[in-house]
Every structure is written in structure tokens, then in C-alpha cells.
PDB file of N, CA and C in Angstrom:
ATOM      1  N   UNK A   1       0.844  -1.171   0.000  1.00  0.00           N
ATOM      2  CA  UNK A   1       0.000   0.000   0.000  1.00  0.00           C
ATOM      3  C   UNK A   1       0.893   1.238   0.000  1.00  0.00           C
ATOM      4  N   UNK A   2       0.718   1.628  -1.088  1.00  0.00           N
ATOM      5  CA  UNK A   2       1.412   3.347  -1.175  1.00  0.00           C
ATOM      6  C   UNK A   2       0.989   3.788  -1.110  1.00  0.00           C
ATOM      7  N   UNK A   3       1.297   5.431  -0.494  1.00  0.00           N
ATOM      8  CA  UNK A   3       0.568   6.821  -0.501  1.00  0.00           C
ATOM      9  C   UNK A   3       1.513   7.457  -0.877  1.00  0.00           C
ATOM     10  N   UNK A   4       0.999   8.314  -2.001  1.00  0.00           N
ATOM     11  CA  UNK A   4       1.856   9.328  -2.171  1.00  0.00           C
ATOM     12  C   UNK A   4       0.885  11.310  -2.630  1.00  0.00           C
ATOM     13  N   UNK A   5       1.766  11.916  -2.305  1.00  0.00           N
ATOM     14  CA  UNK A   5       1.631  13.255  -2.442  1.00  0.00           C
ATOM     15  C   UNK A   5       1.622  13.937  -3.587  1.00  0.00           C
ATOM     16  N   UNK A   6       0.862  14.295  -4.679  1.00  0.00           N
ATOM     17  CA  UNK A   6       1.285  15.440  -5.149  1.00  0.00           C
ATOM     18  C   UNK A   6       1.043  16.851  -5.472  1.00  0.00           C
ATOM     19  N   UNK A   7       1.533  18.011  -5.321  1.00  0.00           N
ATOM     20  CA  UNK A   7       0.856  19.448  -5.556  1.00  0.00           C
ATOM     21  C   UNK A   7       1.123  19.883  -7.188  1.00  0.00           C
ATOM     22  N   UNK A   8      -0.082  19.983  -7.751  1.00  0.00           N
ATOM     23  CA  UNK A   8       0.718  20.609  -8.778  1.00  0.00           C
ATOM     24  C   UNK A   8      -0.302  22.294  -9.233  1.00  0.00           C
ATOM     25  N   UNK A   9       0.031  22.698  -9.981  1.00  0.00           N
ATOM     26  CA  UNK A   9      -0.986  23.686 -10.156  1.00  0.00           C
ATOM     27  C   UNK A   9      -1.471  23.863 -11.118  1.00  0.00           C
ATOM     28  N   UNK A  10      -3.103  23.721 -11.568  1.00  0.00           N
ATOM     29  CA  UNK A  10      -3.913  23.183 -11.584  1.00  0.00           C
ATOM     30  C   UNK A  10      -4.515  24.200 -12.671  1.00  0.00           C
ATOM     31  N   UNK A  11      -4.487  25.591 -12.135  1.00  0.00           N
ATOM     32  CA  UNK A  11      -5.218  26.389 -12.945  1.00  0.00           C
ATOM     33  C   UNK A  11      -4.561  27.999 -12.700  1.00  0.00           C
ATOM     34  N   UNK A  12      -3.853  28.695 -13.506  1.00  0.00           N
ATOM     35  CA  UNK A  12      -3.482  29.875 -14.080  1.00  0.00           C
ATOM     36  C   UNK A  12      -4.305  30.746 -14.413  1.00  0.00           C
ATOM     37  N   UNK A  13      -5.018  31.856 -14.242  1.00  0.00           N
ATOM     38  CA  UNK A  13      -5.964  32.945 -14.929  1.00  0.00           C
ATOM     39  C   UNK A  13      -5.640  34.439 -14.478  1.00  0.00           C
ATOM     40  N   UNK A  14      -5.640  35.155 -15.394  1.00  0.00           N
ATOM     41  CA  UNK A  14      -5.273  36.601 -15.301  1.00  0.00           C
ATOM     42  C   UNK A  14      -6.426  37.028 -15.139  1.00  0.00           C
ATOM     43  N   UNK A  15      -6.369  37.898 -13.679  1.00  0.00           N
ATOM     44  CA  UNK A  15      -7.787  38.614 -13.880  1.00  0.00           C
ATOM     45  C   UNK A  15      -7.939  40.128 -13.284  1.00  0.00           C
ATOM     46  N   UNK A  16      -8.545  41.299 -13.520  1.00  0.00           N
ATOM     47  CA  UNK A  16      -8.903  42.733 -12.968  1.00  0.00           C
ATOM     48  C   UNK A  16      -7.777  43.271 -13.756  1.00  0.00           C
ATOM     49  N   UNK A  17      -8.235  44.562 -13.858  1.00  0.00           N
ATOM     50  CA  UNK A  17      -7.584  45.441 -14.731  1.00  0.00           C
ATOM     51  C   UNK A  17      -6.119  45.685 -14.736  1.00  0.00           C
ATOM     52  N   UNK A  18      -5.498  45.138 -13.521  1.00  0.00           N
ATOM     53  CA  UNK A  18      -4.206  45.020 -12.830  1.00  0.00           C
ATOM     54  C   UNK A  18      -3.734  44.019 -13.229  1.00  0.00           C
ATOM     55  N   UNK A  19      -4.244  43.114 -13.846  1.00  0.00           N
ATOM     56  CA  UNK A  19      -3.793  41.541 -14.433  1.00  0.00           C
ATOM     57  C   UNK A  19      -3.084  41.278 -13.459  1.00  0.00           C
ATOM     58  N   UNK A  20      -3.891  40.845 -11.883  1.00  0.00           N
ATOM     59  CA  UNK A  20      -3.699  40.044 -11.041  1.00  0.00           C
ATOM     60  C   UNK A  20      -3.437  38.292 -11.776  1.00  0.00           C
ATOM     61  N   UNK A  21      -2.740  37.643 -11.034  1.00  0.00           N
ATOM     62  CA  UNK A  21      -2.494  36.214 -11.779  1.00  0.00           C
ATOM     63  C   UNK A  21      -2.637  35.300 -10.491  1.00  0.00           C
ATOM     64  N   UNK A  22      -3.776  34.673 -10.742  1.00  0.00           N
ATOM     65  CA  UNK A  22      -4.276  33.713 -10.082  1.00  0.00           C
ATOM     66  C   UNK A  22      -4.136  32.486  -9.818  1.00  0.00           C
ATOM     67  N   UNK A  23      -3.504  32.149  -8.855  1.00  0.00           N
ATOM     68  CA  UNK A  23      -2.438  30.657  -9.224  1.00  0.00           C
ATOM     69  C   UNK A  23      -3.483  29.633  -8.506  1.00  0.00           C
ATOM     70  N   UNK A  24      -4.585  28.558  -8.685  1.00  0.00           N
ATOM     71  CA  UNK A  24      -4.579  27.457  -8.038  1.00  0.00           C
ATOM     72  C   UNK A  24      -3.895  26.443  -7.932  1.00  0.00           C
ATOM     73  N   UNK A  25      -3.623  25.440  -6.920  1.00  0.00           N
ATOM     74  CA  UNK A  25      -2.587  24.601  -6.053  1.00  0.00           C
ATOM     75  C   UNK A  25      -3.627  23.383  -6.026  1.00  0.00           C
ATOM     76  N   UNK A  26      -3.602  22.332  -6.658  1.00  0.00           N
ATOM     77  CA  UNK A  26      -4.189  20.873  -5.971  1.00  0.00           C
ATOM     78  C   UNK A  26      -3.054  20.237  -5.210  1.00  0.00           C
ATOM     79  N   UNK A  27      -3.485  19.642  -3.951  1.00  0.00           N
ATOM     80  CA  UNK A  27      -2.772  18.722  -3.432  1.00  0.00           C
ATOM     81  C   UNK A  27      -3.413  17.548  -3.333  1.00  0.00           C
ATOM     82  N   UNK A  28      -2.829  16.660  -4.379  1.00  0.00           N
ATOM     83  CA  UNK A  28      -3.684  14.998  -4.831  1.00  0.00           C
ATOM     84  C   UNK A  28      -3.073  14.368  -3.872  1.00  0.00           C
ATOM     85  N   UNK A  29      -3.633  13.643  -2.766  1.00  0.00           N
ATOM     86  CA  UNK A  29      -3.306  12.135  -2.137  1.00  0.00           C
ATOM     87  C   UNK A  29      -3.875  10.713  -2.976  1.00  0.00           C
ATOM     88  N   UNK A  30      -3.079  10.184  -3.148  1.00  0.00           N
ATOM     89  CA  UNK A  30      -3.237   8.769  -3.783  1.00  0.00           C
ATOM     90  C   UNK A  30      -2.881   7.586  -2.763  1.00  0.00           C
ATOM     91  N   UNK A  31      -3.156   6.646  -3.138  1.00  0.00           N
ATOM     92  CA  UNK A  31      -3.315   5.258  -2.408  1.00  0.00           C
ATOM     93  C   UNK A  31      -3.410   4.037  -3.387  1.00  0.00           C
ATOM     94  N   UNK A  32      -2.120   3.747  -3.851  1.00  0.00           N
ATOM     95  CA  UNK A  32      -2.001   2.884  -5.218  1.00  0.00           C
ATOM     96  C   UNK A  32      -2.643   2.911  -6.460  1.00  0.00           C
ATOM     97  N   UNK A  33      -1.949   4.196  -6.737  1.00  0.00           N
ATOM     98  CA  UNK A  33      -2.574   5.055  -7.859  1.00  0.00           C
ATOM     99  C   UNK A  33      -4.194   5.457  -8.041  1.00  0.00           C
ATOM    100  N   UNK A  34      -4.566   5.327  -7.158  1.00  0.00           N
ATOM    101  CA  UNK A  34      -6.414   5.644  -6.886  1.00  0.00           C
ATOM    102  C   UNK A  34      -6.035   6.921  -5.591  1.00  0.00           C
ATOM    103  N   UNK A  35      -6.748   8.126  -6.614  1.00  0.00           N
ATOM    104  CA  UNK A  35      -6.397   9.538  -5.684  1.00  0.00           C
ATOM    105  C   UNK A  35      -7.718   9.096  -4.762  1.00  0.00           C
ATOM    106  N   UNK A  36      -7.564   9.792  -3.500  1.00  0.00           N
ATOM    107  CA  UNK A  36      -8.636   9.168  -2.644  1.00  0.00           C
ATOM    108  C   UNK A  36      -8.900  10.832  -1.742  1.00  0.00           C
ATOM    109  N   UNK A  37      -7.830  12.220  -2.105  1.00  0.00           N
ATOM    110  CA  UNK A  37      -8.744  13.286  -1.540  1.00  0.00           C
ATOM    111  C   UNK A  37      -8.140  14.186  -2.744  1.00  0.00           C
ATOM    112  N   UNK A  38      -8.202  15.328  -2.513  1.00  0.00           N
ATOM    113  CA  UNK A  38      -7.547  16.820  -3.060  1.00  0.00           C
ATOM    114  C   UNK A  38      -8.492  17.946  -2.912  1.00  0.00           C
ATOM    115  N   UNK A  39      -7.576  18.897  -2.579  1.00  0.00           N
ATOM    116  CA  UNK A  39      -7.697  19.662  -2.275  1.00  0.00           C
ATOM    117  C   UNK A  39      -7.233  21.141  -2.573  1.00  0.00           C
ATOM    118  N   UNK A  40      -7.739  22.480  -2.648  1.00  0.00           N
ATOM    119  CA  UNK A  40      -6.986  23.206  -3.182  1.00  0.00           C
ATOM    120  C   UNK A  40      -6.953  24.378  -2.609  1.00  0.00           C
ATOM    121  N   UNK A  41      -5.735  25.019  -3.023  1.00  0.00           N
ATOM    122  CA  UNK A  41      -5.564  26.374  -2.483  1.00  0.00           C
ATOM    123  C   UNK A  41      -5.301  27.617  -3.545  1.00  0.00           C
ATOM    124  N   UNK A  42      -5.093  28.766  -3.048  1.00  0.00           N
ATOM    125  CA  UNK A  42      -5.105  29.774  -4.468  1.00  0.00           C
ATOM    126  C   UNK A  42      -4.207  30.743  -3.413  1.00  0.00           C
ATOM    127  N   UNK A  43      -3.945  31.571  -4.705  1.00  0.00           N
ATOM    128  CA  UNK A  43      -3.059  32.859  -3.972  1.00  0.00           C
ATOM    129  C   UNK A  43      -2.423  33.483  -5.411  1.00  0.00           C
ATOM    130  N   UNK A  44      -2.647  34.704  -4.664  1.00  0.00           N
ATOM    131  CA  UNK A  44      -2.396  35.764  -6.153  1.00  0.00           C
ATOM    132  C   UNK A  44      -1.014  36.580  -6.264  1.00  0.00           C
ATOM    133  N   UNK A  45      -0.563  36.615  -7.286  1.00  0.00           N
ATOM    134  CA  UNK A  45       0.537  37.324  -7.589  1.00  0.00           C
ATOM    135  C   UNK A  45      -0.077  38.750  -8.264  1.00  0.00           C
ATOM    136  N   UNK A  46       0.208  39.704  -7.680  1.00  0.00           N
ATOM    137  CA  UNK A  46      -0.091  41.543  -8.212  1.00  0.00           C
ATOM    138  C   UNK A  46       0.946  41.864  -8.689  1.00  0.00           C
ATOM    139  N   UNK A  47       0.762  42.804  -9.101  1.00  0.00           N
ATOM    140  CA  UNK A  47       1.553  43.488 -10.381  1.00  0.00           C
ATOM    141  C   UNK A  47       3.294  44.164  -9.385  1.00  0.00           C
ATOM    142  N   UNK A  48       3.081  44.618  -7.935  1.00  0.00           N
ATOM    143  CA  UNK A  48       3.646  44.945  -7.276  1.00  0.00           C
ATOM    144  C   UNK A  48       4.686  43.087  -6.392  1.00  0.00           C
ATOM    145  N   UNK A  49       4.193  42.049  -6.579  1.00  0.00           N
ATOM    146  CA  UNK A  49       4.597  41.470  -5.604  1.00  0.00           C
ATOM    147  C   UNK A  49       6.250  40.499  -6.417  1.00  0.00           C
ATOM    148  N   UNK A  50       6.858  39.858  -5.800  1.00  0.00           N
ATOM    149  CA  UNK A  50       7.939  39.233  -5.558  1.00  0.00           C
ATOM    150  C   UNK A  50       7.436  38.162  -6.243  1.00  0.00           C
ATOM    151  N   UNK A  51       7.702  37.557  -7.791  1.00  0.00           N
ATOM    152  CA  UNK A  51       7.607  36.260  -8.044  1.00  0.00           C
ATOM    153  C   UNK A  51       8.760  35.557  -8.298  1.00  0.00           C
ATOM    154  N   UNK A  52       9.616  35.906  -7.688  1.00  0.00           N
ATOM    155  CA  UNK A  52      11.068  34.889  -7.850  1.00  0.00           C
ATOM    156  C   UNK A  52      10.969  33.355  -7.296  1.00  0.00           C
ATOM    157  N   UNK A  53       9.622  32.871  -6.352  1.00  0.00           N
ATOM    158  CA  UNK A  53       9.614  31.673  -5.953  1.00  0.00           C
ATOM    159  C   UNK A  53       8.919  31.411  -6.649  1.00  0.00           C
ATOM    160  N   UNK A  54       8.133  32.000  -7.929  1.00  0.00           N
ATOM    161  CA  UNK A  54       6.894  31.401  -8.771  1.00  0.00           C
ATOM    162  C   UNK A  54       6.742  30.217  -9.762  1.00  0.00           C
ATOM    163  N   UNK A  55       6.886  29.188  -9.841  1.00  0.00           N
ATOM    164  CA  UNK A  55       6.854  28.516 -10.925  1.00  0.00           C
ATOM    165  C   UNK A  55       7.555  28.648 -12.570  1.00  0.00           C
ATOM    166  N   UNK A  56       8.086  28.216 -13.056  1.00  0.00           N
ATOM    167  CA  UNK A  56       8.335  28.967 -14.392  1.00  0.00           C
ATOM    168  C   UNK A  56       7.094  29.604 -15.175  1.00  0.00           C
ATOM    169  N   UNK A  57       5.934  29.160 -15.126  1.00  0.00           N
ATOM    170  CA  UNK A  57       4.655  29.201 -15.532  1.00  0.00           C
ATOM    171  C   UNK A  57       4.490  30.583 -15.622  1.00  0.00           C
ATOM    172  N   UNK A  58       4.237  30.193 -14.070  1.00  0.00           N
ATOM    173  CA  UNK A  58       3.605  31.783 -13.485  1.00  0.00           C
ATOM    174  C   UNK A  58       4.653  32.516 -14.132  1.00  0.00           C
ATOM    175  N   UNK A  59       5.936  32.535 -13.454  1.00  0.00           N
ATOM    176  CA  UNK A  59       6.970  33.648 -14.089  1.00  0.00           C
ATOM    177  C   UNK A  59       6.894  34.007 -15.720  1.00  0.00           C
ATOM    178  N   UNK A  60       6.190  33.435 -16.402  1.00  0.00           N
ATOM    179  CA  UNK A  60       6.717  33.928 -17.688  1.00  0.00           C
ATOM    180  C   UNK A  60       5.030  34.367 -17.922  1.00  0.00           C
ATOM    181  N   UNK A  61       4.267  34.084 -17.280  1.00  0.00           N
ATOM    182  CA  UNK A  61       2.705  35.299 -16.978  1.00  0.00           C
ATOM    183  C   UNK A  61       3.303  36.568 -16.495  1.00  0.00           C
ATOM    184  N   UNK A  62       4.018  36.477 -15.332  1.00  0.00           N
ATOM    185  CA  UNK A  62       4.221  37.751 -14.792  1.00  0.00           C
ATOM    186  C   UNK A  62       5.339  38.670 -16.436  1.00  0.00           C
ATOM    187  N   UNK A  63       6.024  37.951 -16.412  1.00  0.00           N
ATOM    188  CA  UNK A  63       6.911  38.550 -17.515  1.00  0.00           C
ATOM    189  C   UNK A  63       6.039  39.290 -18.668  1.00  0.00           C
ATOM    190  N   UNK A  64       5.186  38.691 -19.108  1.00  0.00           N
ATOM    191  CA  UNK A  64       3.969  38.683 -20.109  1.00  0.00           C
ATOM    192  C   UNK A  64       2.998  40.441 -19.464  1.00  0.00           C
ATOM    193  N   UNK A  65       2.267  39.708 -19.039  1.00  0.00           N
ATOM    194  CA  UNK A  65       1.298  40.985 -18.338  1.00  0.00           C
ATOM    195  C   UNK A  65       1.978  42.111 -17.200  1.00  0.00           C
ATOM    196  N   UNK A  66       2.747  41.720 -16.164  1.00  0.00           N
ATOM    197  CA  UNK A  66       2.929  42.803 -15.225  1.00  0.00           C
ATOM    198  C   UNK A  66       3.960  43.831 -16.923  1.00  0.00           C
ATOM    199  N   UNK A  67       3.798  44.344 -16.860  1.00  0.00           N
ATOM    200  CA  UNK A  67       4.367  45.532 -17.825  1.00  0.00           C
ATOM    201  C   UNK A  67       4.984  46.680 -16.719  1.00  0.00           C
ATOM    202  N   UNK A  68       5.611  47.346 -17.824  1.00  0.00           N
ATOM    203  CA  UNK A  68       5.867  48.632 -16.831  1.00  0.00           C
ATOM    204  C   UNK A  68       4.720  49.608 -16.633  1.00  0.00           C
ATOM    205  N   UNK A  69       3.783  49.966 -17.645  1.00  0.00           N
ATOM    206  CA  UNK A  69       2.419  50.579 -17.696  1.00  0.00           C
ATOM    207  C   UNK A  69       1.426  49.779 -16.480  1.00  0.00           C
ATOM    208  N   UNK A  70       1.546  48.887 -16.335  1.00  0.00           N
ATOM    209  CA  UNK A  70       0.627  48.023 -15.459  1.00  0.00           C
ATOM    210  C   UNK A  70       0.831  48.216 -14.104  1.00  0.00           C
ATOM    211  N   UNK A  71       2.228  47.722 -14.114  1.00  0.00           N
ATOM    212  CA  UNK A  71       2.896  48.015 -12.300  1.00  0.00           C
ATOM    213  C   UNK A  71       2.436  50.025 -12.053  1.00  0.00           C
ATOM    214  N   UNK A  72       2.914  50.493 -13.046  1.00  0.00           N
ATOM    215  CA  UNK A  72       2.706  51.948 -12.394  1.00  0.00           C
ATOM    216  C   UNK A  72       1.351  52.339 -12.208  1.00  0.00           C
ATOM    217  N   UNK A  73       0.419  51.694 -13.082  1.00  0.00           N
ATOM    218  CA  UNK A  73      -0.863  52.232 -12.741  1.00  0.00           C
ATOM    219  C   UNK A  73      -1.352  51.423 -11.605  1.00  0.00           C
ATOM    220  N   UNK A  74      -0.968  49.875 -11.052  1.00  0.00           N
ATOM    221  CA  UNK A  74      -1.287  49.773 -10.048  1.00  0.00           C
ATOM    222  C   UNK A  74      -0.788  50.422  -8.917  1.00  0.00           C
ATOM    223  N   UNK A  75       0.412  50.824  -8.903  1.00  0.00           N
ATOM    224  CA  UNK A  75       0.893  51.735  -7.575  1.00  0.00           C
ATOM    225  C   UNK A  75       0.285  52.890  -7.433  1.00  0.00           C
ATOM    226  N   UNK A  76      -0.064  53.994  -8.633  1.00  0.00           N
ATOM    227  CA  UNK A  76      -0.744  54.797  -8.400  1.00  0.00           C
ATOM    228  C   UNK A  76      -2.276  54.871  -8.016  1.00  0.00           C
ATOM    229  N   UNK A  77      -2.548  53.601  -8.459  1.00  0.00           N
ATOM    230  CA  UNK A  77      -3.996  52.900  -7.693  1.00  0.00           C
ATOM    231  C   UNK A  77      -3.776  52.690  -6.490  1.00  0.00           C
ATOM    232  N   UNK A  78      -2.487  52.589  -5.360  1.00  0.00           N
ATOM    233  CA  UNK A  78      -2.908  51.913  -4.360  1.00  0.00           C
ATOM    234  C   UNK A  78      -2.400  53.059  -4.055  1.00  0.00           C
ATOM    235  N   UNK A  79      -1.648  54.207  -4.538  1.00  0.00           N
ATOM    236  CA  UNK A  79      -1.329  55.623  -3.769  1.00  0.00           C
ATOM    237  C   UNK A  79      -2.546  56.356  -3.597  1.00  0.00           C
ATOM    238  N   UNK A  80      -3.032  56.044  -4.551  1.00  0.00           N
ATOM    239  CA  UNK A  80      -4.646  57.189  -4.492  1.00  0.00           C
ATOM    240  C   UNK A  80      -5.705  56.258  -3.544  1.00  0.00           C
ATOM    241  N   UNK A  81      -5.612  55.034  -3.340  1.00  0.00           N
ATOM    242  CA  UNK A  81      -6.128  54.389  -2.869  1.00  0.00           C
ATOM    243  C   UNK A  81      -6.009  54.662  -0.812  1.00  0.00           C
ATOM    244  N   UNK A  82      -4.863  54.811  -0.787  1.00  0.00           N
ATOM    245  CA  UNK A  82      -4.372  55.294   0.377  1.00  0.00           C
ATOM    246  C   UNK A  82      -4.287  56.641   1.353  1.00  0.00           C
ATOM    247  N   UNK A  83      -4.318  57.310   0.273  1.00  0.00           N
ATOM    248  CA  UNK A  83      -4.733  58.858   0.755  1.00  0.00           C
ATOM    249  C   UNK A  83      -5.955  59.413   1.008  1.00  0.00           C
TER     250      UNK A  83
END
């Protein structure tokens, strides 16, 4: 009887005018090759955040959409947003 683990990610989508990038995460448990749960998680990469731990995937989304026009209009969105 084996169990084994795997995460992979599942589903990629760019979304809001900021081309937020939407990463879902399955984590498949199996039990001699018959998955028996999964489960998932999400978490977003913004135009402002750190994707150096991102997947190659993701990274070449971020490369793609975060632009330099993009990042600045989101900062000035979250400057005006803030004041």
C-alpha cells in the first residue's frame, strides 16, 4: 500500500484590470494510484509582488502581463487608494 503526495498547479488565470495572476494549487493524495482526496488552495501574484519563488509558468505570466504601464498604474492605484 502506497501513498503518495502530489501538488501541482492546476489552474493559471489573469484577472482585474491590474492583471492580477491567479495561481490554483491541488494537493492529490493517492493510495495505489487511486487519488482518494484533493484539495486546493489559491493565492495571487499583483503586479507589485515578488515572483522569484513562482513557478516557471507563473513567471513567464508575470513577464507577459505585469508591464511597466501596469505596475505603475497599479501603484498609483494603491497611492490614491491610500490617501
Amino acid at each position: 500500500m502506497a501513498i503518495t503526495k502530489e501538488i501541482i498547479e492546476d489552474q493559471i488565470e489573469v484577472v482585474s484590470e491590474f492583471k492580477h495572476i491567479q495561481v490554483r494549487t491541488a494537493t492529490v493524495i493517492k493510495e495505489d494510484g487511486v487519488e482518494i482526496s484533493r484539495s486546493y488552495h489559491r493565492h495571487v501574484v499583483a503586479p507589485d509582488s515578488d515572483s522569484t519563488s513562482e513557478s516557471a509558468d507563473v513567471k513567464a505570466m508575470v513577464a507577459q502581463f505585469h508591464t511597466d504601464a501596469v505596475k505603475k498604474a497599479y501603484a498609483d492605484h494603491l497611492a490614491k487608494s491610500n490617501s
